[in-house]
N, C-alpha and C. Protein backbone atom coordinates (compact mmCIF):
# COMPACT_ATOMS: atom_id res chain seq x y z
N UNK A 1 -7.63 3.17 -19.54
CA UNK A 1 -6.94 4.14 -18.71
C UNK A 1 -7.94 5.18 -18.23
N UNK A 2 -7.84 5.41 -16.80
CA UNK A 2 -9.04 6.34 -16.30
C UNK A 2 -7.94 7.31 -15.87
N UNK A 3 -8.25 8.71 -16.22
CA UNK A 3 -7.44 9.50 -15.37
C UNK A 3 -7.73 10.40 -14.02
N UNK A 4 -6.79 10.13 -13.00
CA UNK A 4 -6.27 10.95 -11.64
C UNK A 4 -6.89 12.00 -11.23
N UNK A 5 -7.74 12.40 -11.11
CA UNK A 5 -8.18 14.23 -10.38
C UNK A 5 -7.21 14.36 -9.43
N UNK A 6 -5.96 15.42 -10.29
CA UNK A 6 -5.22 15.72 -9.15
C UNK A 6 -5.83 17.05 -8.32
N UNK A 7 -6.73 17.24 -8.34
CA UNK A 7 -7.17 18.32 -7.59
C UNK A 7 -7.79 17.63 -6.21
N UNK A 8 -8.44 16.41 -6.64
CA UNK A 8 -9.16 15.36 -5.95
C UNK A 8 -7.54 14.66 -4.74
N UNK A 9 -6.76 14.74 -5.74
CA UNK A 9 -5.56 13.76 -4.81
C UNK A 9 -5.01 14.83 -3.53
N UNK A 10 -5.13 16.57 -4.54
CA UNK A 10 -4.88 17.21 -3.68
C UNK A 10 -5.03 17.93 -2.33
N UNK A 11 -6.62 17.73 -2.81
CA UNK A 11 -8.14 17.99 -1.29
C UNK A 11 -7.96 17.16 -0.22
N UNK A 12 -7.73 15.54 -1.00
CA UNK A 12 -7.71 14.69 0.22
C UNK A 12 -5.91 14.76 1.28
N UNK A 13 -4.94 14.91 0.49
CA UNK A 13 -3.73 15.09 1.08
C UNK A 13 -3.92 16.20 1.70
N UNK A 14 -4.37 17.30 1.39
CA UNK A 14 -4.42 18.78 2.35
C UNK A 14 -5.47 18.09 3.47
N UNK A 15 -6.12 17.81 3.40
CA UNK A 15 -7.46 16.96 4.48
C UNK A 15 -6.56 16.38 5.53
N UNK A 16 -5.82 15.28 5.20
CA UNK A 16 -4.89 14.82 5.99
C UNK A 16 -3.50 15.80 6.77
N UNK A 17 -2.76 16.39 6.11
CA UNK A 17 -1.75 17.33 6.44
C UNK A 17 -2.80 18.42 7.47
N UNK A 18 -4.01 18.62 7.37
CA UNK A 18 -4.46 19.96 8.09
C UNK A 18 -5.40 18.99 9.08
N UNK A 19 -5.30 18.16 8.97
CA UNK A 19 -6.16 17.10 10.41
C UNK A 19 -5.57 17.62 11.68
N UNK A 20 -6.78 17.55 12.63
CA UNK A 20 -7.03 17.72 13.68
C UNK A 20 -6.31 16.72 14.67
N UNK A 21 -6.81 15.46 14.51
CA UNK A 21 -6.27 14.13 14.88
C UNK A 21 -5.36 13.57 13.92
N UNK A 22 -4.93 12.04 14.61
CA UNK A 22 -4.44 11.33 13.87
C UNK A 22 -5.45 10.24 12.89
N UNK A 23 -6.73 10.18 13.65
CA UNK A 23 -7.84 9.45 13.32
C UNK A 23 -7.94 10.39 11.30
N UNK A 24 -8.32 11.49 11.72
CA UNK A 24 -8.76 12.23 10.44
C UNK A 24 -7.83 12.37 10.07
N UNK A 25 -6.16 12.20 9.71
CA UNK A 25 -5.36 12.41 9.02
C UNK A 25 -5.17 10.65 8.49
N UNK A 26 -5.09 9.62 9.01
CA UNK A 26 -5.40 8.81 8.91
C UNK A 26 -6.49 8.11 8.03
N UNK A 27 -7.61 8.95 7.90
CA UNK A 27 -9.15 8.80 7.16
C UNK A 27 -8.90 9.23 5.77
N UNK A 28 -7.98 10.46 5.96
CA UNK A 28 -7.65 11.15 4.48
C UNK A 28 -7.51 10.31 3.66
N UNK A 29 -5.91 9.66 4.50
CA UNK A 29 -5.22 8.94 3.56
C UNK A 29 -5.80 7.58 2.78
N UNK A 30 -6.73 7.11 3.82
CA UNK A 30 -7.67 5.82 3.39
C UNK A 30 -8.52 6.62 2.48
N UNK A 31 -9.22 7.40 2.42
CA UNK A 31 -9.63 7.81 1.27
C UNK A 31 -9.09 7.99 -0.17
N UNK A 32 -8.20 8.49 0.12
CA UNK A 32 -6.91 8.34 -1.09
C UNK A 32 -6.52 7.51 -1.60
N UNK A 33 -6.45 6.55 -0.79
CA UNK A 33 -6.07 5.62 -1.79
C UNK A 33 -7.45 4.64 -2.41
N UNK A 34 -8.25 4.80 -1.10
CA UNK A 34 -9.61 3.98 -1.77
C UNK A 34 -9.91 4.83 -3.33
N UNK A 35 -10.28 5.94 -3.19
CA UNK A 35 -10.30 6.33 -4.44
C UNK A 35 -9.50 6.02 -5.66
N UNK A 36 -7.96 6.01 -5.51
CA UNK A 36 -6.87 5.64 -6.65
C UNK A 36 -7.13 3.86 -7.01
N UNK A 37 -7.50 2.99 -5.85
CA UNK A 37 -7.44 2.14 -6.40
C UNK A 37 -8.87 1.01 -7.24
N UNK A 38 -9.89 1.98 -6.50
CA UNK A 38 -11.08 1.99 -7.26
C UNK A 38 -11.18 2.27 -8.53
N UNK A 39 -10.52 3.08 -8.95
CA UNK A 39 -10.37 3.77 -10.64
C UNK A 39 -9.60 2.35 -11.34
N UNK A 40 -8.72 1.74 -10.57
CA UNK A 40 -8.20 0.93 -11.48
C UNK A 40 -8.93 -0.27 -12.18
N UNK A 41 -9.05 -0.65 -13.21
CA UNK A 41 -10.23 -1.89 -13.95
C UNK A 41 -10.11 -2.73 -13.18
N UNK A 42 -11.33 -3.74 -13.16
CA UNK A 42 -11.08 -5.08 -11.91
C UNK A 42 -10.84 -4.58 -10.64
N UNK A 43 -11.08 -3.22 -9.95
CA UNK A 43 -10.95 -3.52 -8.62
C UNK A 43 -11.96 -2.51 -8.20
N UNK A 44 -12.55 -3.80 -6.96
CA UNK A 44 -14.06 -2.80 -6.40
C UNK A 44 -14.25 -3.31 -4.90
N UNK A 45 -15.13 -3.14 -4.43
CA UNK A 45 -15.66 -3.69 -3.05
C UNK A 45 -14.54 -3.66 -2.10
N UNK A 46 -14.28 -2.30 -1.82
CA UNK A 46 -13.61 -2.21 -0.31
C UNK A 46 -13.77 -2.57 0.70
N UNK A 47 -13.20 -2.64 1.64
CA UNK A 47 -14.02 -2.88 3.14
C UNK A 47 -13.20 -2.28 4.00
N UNK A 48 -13.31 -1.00 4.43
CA UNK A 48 -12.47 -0.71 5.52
C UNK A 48 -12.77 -0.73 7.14
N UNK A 49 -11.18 -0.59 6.95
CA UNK A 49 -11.53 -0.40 9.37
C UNK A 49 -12.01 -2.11 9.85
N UNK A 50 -11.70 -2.57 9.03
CA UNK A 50 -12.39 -4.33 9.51
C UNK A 50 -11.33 -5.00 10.60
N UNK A 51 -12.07 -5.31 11.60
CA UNK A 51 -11.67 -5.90 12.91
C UNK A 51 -11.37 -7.74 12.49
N UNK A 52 -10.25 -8.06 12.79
CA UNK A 52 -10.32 -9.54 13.06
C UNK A 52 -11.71 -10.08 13.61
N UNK A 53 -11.71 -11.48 13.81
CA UNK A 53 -12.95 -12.15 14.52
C UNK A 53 -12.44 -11.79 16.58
N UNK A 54 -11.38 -11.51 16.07
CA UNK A 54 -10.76 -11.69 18.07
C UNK A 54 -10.89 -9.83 18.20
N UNK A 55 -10.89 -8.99 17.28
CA UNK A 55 -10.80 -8.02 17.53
C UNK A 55 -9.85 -7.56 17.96
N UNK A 56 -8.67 -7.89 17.38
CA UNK A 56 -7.60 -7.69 17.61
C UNK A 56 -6.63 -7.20 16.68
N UNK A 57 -6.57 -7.30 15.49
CA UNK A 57 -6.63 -6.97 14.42
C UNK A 57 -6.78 -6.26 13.48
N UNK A 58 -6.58 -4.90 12.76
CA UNK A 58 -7.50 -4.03 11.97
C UNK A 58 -6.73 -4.07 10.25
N UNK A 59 -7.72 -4.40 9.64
CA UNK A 59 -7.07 -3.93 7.67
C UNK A 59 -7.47 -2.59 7.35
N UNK A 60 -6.59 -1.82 7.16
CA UNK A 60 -7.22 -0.74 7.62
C UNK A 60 -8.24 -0.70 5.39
N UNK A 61 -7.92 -1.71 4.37
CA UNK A 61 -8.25 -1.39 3.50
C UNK A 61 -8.20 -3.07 2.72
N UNK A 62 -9.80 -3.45 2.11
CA UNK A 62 -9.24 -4.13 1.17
C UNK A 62 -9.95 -4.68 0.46
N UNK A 63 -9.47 -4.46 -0.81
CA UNK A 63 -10.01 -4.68 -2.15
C UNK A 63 -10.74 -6.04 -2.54
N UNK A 64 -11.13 -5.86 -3.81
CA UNK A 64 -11.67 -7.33 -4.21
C UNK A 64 -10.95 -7.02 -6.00
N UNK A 65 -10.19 -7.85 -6.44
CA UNK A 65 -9.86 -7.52 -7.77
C UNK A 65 -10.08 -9.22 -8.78
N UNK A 66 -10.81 -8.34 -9.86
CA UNK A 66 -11.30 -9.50 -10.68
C UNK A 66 -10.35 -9.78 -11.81
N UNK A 67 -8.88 -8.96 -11.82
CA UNK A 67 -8.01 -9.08 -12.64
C UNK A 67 -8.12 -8.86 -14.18
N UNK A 68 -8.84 -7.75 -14.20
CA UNK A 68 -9.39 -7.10 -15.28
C UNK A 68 -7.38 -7.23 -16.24
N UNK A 69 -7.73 -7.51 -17.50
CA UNK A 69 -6.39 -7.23 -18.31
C UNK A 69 -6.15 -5.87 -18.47
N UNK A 70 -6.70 -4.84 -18.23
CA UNK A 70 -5.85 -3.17 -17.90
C UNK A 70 -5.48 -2.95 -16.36
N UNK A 71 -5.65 -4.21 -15.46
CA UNK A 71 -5.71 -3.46 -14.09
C UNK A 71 -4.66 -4.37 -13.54
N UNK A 72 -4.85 -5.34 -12.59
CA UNK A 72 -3.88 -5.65 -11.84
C UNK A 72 -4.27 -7.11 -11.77
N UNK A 73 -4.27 -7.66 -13.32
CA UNK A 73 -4.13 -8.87 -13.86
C UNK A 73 -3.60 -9.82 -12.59
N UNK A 74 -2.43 -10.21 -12.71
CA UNK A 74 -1.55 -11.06 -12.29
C UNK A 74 -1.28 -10.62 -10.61
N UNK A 75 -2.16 -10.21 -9.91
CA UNK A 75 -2.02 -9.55 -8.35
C UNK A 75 -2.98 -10.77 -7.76
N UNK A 76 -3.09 -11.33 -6.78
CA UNK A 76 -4.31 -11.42 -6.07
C UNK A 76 -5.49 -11.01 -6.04
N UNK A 77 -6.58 -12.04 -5.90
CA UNK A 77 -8.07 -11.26 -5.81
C UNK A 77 -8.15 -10.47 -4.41
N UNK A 78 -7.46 -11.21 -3.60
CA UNK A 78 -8.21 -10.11 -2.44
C UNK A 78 -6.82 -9.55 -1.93
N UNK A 79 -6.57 -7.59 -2.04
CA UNK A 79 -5.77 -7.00 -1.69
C UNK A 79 -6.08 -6.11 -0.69
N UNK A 80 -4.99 -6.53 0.34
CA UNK A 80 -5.44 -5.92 1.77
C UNK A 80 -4.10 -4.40 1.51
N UNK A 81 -4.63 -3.23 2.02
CA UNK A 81 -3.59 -2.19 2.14
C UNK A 81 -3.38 -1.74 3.53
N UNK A 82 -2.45 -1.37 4.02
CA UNK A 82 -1.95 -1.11 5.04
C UNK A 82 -1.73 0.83 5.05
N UNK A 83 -2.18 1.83 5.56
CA UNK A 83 -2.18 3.17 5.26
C UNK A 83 -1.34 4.00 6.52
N UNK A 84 -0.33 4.27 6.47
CA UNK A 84 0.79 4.89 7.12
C UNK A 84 0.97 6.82 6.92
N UNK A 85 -0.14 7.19 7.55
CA UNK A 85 0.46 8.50 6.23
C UNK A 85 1.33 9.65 7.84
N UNK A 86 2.17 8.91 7.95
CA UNK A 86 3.28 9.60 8.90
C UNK A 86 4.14 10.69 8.51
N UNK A 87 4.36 11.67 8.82
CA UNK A 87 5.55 12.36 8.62
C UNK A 87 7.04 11.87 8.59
N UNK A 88 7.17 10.71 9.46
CA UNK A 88 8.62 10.21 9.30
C UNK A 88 8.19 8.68 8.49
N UNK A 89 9.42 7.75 8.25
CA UNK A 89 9.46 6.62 7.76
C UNK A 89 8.60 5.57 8.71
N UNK A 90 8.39 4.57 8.27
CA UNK A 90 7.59 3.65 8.64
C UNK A 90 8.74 2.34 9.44
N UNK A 91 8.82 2.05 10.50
CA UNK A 91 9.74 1.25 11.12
C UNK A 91 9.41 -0.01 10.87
N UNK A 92 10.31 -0.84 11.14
CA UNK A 92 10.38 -2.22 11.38
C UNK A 92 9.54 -2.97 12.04
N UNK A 93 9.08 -2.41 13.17
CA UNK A 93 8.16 -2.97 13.98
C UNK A 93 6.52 -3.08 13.00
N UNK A 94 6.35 -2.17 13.01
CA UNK A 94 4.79 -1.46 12.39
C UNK A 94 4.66 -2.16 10.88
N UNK A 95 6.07 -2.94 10.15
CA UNK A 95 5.94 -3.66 8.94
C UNK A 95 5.91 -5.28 9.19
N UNK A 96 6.56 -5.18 10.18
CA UNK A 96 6.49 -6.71 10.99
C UNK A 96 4.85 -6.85 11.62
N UNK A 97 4.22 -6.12 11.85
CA UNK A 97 2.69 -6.31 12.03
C UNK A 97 1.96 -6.21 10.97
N UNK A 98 2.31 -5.80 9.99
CA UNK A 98 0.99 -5.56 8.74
C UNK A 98 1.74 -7.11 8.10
N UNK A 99 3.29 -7.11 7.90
CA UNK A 99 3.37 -8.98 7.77
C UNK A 99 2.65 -10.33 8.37
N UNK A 100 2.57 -9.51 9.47
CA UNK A 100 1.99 -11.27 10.61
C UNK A 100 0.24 -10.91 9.88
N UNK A 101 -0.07 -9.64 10.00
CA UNK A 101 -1.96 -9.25 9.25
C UNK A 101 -1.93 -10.36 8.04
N UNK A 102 -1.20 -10.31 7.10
CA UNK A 102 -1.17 -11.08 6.24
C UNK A 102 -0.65 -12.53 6.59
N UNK A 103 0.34 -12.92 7.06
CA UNK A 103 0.01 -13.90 7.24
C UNK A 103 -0.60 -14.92 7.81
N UNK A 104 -1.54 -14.08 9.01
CA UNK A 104 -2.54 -14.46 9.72
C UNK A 104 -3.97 -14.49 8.78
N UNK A 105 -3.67 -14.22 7.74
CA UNK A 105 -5.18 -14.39 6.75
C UNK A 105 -4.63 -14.90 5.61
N UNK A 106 -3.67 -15.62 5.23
CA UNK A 106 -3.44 -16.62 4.48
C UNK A 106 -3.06 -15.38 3.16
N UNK A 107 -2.68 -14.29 3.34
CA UNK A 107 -2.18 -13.63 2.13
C UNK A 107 -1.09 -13.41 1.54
N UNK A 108 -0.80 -13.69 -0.13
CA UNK A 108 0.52 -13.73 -0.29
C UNK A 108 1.19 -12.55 -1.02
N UNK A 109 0.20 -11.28 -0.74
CA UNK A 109 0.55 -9.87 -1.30
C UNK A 109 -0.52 -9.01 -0.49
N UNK A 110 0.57 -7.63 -0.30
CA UNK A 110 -0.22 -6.82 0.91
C UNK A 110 0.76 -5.52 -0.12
N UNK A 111 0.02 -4.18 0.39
CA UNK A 111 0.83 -2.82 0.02
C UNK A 111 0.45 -1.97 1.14
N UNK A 112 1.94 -1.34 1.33
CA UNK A 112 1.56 -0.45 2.36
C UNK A 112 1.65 0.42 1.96
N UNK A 113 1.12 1.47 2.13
CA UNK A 113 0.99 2.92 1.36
C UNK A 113 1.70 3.89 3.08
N UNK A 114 2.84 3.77 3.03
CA UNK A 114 4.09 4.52 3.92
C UNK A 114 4.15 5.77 3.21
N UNK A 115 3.60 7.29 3.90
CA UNK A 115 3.52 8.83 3.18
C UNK A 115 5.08 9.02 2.98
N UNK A 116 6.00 8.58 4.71
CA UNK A 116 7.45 8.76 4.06
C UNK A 116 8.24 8.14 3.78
N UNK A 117 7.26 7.00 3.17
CA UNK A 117 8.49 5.72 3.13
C UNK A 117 8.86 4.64 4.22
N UNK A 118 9.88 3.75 4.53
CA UNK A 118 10.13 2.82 5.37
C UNK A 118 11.63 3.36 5.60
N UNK A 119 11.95 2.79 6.89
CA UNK A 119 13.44 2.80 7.73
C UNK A 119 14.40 1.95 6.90
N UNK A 120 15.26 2.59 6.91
CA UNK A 120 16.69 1.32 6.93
C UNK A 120 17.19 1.84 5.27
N UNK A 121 18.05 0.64 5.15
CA UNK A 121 18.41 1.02 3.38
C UNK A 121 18.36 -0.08 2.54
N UNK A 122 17.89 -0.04 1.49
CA UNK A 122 17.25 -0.79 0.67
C UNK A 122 18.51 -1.66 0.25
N UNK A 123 19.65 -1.10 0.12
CA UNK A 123 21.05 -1.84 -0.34
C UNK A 123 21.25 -2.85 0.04
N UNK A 124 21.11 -2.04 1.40
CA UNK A 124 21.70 -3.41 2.91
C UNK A 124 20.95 -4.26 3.19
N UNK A 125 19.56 -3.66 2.98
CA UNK A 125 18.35 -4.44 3.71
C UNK A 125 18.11 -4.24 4.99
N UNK A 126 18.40 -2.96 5.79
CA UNK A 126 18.68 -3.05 7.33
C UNK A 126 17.12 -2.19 7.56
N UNK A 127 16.55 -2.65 8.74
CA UNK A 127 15.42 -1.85 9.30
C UNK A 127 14.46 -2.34 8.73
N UNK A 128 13.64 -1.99 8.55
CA UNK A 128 12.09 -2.16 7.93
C UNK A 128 12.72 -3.01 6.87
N UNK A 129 13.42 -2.71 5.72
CA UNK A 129 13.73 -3.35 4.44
C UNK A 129 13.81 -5.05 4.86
N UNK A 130 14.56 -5.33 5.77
CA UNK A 130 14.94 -6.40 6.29
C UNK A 130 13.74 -7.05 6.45
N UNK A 131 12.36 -6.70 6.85
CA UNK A 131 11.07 -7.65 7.37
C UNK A 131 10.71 -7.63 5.28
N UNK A 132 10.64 -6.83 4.78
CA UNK A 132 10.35 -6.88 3.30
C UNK A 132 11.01 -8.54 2.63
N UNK A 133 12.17 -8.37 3.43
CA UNK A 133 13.15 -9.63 2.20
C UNK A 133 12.64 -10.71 2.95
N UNK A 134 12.74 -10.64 4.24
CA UNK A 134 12.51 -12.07 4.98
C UNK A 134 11.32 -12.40 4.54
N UNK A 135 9.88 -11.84 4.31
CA UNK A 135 8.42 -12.08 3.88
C UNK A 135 8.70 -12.68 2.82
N UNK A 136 9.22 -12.36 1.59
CA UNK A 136 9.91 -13.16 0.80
C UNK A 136 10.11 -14.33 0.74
N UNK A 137 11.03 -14.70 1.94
CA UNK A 137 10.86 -16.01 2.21
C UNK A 137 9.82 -16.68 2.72
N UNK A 138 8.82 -16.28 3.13
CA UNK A 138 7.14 -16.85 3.52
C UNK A 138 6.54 -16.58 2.17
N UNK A 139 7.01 -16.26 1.04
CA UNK A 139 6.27 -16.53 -0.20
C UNK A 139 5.32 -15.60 0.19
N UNK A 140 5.50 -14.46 0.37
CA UNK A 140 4.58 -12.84 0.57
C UNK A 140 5.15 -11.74 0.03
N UNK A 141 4.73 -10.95 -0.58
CA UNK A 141 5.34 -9.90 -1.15
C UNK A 141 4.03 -9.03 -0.44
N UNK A 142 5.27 -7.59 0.06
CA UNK A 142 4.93 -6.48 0.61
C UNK A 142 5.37 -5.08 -0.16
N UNK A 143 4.28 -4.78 -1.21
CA UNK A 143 4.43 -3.57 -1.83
C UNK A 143 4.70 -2.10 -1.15
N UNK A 144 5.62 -1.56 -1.24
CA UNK A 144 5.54 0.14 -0.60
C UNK A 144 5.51 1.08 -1.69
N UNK A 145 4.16 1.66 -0.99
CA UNK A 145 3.93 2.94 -2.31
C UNK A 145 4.51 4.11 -1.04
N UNK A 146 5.12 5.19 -1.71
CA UNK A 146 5.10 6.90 -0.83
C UNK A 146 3.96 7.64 -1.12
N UNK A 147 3.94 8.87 -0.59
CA UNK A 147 2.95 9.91 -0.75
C UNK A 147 3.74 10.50 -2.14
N UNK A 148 5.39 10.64 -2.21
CA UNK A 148 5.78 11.29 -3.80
C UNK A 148 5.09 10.27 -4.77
N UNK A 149 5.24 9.03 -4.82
CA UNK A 149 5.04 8.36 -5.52
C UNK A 149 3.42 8.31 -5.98
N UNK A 150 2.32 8.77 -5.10
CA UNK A 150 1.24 9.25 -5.34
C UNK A 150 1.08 9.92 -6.10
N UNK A 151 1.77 11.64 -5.71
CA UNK A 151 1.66 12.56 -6.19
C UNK A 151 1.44 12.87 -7.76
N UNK A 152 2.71 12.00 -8.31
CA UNK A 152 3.24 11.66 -9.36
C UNK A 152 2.42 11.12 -10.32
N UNK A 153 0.90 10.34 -9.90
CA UNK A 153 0.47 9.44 -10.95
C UNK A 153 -0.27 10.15 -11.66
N UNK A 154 -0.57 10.09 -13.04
CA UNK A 154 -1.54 10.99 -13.37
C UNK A 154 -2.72 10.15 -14.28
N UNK A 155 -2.42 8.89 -14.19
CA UNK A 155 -3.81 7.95 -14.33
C UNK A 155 -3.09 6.49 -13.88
N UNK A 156 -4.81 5.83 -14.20
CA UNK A 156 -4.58 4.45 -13.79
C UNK A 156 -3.83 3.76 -14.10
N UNK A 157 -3.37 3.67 -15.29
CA UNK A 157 -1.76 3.05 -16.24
C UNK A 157 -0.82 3.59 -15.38
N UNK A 158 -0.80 4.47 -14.93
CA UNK A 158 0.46 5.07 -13.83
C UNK A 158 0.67 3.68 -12.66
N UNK A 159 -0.17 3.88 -12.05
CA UNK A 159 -0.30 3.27 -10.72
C UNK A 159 -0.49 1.87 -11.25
N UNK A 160 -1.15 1.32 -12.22
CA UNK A 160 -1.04 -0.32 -12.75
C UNK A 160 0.62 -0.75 -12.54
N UNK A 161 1.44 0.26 -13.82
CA UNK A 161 2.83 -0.06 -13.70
C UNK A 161 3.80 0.43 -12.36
N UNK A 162 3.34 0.75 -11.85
CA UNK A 162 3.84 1.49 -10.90
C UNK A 162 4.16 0.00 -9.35
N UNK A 163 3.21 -0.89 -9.46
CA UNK A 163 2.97 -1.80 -8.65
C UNK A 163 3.56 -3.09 -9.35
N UNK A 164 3.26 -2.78 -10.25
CA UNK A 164 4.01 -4.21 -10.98
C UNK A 164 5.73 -3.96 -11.22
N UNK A 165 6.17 -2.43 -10.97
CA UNK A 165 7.63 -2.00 -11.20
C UNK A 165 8.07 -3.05 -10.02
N UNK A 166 7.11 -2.50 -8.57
CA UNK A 166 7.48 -2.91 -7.58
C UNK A 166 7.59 -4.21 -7.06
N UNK A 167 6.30 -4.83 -7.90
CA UNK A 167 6.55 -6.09 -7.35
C UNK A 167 7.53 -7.25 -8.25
N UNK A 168 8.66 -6.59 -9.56
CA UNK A 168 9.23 -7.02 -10.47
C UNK A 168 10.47 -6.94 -9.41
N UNK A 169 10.79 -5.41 -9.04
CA UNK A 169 11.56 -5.53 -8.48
C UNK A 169 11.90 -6.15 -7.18
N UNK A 170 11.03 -6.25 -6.06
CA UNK A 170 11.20 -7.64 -4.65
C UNK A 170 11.59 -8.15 -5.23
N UNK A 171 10.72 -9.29 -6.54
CA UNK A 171 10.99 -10.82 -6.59
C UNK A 171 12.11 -10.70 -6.77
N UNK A 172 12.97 -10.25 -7.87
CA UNK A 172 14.42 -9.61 -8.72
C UNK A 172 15.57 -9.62 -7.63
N UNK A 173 15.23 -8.65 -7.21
CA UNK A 173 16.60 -8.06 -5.37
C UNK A 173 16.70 -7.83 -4.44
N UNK A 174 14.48 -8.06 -4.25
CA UNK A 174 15.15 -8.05 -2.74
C UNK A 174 14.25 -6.63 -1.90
N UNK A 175 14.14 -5.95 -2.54
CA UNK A 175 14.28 -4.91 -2.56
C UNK A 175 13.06 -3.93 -2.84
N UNK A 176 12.22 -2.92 -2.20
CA UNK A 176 11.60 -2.54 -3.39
C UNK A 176 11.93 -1.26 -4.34
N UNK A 177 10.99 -0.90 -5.04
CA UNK A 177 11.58 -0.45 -6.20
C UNK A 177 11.36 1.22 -5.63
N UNK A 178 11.88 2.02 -5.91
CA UNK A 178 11.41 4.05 -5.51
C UNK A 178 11.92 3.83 -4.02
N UNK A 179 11.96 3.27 -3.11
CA UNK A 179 11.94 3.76 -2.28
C UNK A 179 13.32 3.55 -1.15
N UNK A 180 13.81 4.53 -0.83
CA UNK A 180 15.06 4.90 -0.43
C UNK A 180 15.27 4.99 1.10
């Protein structure tokens, strides 16, 4: 277990919230999480801002994980993140493209790190939720972390279980797990 500099979580979220652009509020947030998920065992070698071969394309984040037994064992070696750090929810459309990202690179787990979350309701499945369940059926699971749900971690065991809550809960209902 490595623990969180929430002072560190806090510099980079104020970085983002007091950005100029969307580019540098945007950068924050990729920093943020590059940092949180670097700390976790087994995961290293980022690569961000990477262009498809057509250039058409962008990840805005993604890992290499060796499935260290404290880290994110049972995940995929190569985890691509998707970084949303919007003031409102994350729509349907914009989850239906980080889906086709993945399944245009043969991946069968992606996380989007949505600051307010995704559209629709998790009950119903309506809006954004709805591209979550259908991926499902392409044998893909699409993790959503929030910016609360950030806030909140205060080490790497946080955020280990925190992803595995989520991805217990898709397979389970459907659904993911925190987010409303």
């Amino acid at each position: 277990m490595t623990s969180i500099d929430d002072g560190r979580v806090a510099a980079l979220l104020a970085a983002g919230d007091n950005a100029v652009s969307n580019a540098a509020r945007g950068k924050a947030f990729e920093d943020l999480l590059t940092y949180l998920f670097e700390l976790v065992p087994g995961i290293s070698a980022s690569v961000r801002n990477q262009l498809d071969a057509f250039s058409s394309e962008e990840i805005d984040i993604a890992f290499w994980n060796d499935g260290d037994p404290n880290g994110l064992r049972q995940f995929d070696q190569i985890i691509l993140v998707e970084c949303k750090n919007w003031s409102k929810p994350v729509g349907a459309s914009e989850v239906t493209i980080f889906n086709a990202k993945l399944e245009a690179r043969g991946r069968p787990l992606g996380v989007l790190v949505a600051a307010s979350g995704i559209t629709g309701d998790a009950d119903d499945l309506s809006a954004a939720h709805q591209i979550l369940f259908r991926a499902l059926g392409q044998k893909r699971e699409i993790l959503v972390v929030t910016r609360t749900e950030i806030e909140q971690l205060c080490d790497t065991d946080d955020l280990v279980r925190l992803l595995k809550r989520k991805k217990l809960q898709l397979a389970v209902s459907g659904t993911i797990y925190g987010v409303s």
